[in-house]
Protein backbone atom coordinates (compact mmCIF):
# COMPACT_ATOMS: atom_id res chain seq x y z
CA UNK A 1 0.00 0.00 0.00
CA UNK A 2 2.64 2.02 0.88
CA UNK A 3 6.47 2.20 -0.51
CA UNK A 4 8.85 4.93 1.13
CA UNK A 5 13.05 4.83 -0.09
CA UNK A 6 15.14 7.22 1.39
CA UNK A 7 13.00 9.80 1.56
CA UNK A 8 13.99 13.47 1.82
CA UNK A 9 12.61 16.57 3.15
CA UNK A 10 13.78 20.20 4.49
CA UNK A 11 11.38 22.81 5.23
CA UNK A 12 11.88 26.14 2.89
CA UNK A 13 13.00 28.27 6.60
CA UNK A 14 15.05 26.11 7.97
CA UNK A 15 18.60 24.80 7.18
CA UNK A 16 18.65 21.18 8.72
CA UNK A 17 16.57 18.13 7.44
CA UNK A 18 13.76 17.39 8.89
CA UNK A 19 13.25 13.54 7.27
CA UNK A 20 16.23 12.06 7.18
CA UNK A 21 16.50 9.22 4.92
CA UNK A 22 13.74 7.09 5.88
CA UNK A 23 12.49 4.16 4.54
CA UNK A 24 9.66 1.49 4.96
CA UNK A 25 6.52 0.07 3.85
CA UNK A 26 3.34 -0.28 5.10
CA UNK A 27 1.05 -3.71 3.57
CA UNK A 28 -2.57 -3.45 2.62
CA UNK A 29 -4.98 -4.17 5.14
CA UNK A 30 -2.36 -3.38 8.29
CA UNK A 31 -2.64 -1.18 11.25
CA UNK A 32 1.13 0.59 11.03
CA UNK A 33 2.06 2.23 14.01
CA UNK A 34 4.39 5.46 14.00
CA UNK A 35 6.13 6.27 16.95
CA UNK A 36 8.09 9.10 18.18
CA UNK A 37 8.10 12.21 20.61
CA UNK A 38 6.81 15.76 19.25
CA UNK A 39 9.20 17.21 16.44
CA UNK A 40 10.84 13.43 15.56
CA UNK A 41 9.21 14.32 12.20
CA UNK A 42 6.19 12.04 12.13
CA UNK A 43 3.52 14.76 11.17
CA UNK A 44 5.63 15.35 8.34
CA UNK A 45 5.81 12.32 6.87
CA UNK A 46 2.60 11.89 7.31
CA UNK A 47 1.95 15.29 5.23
CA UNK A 48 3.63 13.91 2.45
CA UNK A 49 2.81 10.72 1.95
CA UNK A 50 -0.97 12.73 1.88
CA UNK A 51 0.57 14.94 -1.03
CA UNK A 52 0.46 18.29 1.34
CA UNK A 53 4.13 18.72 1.26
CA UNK A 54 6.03 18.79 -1.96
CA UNK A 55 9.25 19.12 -2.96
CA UNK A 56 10.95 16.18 -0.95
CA UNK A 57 13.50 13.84 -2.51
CA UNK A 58 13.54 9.68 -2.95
CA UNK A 59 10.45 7.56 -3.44
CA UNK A 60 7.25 8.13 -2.48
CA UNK A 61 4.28 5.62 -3.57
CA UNK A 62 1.33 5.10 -2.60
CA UNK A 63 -1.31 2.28 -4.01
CA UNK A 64 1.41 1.91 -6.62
CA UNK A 65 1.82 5.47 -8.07
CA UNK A 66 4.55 8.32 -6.99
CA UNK A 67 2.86 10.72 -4.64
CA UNK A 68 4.18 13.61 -6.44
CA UNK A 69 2.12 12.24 -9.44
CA UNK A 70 -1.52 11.54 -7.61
CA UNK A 71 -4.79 13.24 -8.98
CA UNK A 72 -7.88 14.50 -7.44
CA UNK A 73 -8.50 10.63 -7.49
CA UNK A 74 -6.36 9.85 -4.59
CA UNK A 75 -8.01 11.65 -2.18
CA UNK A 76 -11.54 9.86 -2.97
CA UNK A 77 -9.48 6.72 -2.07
CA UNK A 78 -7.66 8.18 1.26
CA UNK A 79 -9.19 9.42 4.89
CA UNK A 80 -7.61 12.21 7.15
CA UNK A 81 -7.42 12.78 10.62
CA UNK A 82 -5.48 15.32 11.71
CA UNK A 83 -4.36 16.00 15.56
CA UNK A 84 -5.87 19.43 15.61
CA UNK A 85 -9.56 18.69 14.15
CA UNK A 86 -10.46 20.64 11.21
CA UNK A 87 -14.20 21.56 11.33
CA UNK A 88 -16.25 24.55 10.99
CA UNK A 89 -17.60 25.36 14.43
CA UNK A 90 -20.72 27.43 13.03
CA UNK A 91 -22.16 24.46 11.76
CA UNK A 92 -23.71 21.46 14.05
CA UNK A 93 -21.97 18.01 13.51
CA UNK A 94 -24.18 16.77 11.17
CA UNK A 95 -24.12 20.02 9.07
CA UNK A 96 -19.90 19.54 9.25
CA UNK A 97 -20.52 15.69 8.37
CA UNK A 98 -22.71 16.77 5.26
CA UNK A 99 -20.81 19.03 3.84
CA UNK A 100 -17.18 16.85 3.77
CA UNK A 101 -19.42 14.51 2.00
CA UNK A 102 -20.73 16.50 -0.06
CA UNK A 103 -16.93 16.73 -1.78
CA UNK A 104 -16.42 12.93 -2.67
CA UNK A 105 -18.25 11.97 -5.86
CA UNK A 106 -18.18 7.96 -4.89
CA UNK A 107 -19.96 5.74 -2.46
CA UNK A 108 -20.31 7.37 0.90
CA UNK A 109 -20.85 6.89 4.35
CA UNK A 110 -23.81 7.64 6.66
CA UNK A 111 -23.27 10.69 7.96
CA UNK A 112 -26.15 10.08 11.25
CA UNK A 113 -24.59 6.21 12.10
CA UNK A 114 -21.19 7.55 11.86
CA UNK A 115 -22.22 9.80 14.56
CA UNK A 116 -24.01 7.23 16.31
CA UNK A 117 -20.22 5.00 16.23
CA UNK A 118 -18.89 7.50 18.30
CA UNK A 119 -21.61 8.58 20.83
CA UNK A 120 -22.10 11.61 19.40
CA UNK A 121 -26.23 10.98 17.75
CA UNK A 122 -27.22 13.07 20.71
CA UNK A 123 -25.15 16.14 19.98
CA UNK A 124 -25.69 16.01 15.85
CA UNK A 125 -27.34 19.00 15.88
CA UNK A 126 -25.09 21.38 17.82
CA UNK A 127 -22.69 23.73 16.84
CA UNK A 128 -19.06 22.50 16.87
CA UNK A 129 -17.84 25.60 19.17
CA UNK A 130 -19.93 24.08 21.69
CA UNK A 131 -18.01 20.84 21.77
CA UNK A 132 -14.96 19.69 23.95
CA UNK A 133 -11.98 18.57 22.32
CA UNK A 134 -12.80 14.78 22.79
CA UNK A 135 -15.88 15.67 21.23
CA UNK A 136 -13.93 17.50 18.52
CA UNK A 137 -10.84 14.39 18.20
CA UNK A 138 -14.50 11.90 17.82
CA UNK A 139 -16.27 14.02 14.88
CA UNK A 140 -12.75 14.63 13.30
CA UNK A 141 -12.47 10.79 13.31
CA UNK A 142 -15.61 9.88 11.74
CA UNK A 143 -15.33 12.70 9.03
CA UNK A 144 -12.39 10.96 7.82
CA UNK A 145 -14.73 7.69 7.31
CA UNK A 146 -17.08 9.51 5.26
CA UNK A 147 -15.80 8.18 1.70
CA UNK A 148 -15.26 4.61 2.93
CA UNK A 149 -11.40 5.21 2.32
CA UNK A 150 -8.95 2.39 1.39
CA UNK A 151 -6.21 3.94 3.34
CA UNK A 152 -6.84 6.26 6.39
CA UNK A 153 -4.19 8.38 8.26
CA UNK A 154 -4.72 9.22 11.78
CA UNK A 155 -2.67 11.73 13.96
CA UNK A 156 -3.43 11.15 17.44
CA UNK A 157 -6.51 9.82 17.29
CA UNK A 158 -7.04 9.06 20.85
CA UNK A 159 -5.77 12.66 21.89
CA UNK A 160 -7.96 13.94 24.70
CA UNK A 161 -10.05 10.98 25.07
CA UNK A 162 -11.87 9.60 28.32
CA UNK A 163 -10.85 5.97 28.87
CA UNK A 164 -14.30 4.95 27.55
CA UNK A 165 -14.19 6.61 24.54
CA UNK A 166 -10.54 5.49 23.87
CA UNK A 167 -12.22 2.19 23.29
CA UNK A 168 -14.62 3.37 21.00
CA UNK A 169 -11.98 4.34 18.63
CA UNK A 170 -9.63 1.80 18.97
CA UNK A 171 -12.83 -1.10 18.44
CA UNK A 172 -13.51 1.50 15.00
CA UNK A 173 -9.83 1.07 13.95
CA UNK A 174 -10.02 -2.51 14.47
CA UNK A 175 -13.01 -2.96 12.69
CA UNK A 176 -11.84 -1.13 9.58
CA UNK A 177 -8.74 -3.48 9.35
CA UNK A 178 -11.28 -6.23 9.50
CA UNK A 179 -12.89 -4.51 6.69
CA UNK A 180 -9.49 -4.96 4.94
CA UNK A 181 -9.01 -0.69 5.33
CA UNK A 182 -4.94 -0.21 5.73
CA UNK A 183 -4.68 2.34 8.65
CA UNK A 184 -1.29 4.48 9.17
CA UNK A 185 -1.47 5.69 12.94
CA UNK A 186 0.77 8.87 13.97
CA UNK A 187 1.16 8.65 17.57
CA UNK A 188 3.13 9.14 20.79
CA UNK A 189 0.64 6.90 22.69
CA UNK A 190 2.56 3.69 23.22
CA UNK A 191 -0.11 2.06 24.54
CA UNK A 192 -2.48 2.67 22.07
CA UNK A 193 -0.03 1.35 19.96
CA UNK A 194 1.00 -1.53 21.30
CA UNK A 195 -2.84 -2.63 21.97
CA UNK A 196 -3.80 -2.49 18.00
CA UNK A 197 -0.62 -1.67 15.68
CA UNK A 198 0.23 -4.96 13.56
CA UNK A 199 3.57 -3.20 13.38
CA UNK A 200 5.24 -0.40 14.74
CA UNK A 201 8.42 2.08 13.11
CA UNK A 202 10.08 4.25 16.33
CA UNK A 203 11.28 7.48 14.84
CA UNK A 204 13.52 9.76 16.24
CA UNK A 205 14.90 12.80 14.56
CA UNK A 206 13.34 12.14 10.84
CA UNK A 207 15.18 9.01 11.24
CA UNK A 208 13.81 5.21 11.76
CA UNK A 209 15.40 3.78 14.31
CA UNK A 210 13.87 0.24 14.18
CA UNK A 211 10.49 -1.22 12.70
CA UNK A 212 8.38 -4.85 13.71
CA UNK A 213 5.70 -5.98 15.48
CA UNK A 214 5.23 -4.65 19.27
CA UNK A 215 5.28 -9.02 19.70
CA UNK A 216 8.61 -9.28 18.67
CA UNK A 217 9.86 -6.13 20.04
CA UNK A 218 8.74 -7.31 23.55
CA UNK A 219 9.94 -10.97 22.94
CA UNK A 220 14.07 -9.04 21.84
CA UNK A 221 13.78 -6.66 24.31
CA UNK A 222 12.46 -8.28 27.45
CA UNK A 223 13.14 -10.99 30.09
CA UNK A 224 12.18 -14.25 29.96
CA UNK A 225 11.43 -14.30 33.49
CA UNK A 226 8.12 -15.17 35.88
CA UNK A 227 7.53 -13.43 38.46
CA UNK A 228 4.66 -15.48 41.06
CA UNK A 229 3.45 -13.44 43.92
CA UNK A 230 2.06 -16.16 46.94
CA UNK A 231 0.91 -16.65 50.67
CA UNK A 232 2.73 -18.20 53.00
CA UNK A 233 2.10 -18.21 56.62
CA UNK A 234 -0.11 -15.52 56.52
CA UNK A 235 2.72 -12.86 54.65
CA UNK A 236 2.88 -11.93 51.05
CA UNK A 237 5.96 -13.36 49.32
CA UNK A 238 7.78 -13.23 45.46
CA UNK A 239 9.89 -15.12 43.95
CA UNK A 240 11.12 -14.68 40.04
CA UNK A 241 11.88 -17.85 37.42
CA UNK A 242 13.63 -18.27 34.96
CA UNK A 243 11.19 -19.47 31.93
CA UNK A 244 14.01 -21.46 30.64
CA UNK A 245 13.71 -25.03 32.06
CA UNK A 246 10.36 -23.80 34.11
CA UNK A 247 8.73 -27.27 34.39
CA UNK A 248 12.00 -29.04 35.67
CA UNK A 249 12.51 -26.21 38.13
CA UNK A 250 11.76 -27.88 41.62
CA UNK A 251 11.19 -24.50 43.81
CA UNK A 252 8.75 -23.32 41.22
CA UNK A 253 6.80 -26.59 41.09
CA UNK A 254 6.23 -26.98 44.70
CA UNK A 255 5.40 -23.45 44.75
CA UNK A 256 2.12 -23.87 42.31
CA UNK A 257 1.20 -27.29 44.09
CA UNK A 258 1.35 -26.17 47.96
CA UNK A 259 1.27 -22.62 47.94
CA UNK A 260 -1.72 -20.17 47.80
CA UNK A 261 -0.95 -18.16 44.57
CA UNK A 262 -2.79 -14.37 44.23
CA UNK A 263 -0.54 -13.13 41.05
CA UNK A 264 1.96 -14.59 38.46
CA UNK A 265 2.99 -12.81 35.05
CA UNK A 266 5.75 -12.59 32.76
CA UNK A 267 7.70 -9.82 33.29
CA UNK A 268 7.58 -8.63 29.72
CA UNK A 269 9.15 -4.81 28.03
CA UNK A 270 6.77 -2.08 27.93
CA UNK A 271 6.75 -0.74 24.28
CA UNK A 272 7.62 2.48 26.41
CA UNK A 273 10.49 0.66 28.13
CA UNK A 274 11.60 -0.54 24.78
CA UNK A 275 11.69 2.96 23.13
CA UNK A 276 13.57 4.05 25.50
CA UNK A 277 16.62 1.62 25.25
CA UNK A 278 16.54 1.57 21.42
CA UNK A 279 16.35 5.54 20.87
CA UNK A 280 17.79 6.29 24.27
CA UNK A 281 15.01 9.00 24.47
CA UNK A 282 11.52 9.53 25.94
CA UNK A 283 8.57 10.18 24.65
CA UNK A 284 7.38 13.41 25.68
């Protein structure tokens, strides 16, 4: 779906690159995570592989065409959600909703169950300016759903979300991958990202410091340990096992069989944890 070599880019005012020589792709029908802290260059990557920013240098394709070379066309085949929503707050949702539709010339969306996906039926009919900016992130979402899009980018979707409606729009990502949409995800929200990204590129300075699943990163990156938390004479105790060997391991076993067991997990890498000691920076 998508095909980026060495790309290129330096804004007109300033002197230093801001992409530096990146490269990756992204395969149809996948959820691709990209990860980095404000300024690493993300948003504008994600700008051009839209076809807002010209002028950058190496490949660019998208659905098997140059980006510099796309039509009108590719933007009835492409969805946009941008971190700061774009909507007219004089009109009511709906109006907003009717009037981005109003631009594609293909099959379309319902405007009032898009609404509805998000919790937002109730509030269709008033004005944007009266909205908060969850309520702004959730219409900005659904507006870029309006064209039934193969390939939708979304910059911090979940940006200023209540828990509850975090799941909303994660369960509407999900379901458009299931509907064999390709989804490129712009995010510093590494748990977001390790819930629902297929794979995930960490970028750091315009640069892309590594790229795979958040799976595999966590099975590199962290310890193959156990940790069990257990009873015993009335005190809480832990003990930590090597997974290596686990079922030969004679403390462990006599541990499941006589003692009273409240907790036991792996003790697996964050996707945080694992930014951190491959970039050696935080995301912030």
């Amino acid at each position: 779906m998508i095909n980026v070599n060495q790309l290129y880019f330096t804004y007109p005012a300033n002197k230093h690159k801001t992409i530096k020589g990146m490269s990756f792709r992204v395969e149809e029908g996948e959820i691709f995570g990209f990860l980095g802290p404000s300024g690493a260059g993300k948003s504008t990557a994600q700008k051009i592989l839209i076809g807002i920013l010209k002028g950058y240098s190496g490949s660019v394709s998208v659905m098997g065409k140059e980006i510099s070379n796309v039509d009108k066309d590719y933007y009835e085949k492409i969805g946009v959600s941008f971190e700061l929503p774009n909507l007219y707050n004089k009109f009511t949702a709906l109006e907003n909703l009717n009037f981005f539709s109003s631009l594609y010339s293909g099959s379309k969306e319902d405007p009032k169950q898009l609404l509805e996906s998000v919790g937002l039926e109730q509030h269709a009919h008033s004005r944007v300016s009266s909205f908060s900016k969850g309520m702004k992130m959730r219409l900005n979402l659904v507006r870029s759903l309006l064209n039934k899009p193969e390939l939708i980018f979304l910059d911090e979707p979940t940006s200023g979300l209540d828990p509850v409606n975090m799941e909303k729009v994660k369960d509407i990502i999900l379901n458009k991958k299931v509907e064999g949409k390709t989804i490129f995800l712009t995010t510093h929200n590494m748990n977001v990202a390790e819930e629902i990204c297929d794979r995930v590129a960490f970028v750091i300075d315009g640069q892309i410091n590594v790229i795979d699943s958040p799976r595999e990163l966590k099975l590199r990156y962290g310890q193959k340990k156990l940790q069990i938390e257990y009873r015993e004479n009335h005190q809480m105790k832990s003990s930590v096992f090597s997974m290596e060997g686990l079922r030969d391991n004679e403390e462990f076993m006599n541990i499941i069989k006589f003692k009273d067991i409240e907790r036991m997990h792996t003790q697996e890498a964050m996707l945080q944890d694992i930014f951190i000691k491959v970039t050696g920076r935080e995301i912030i």
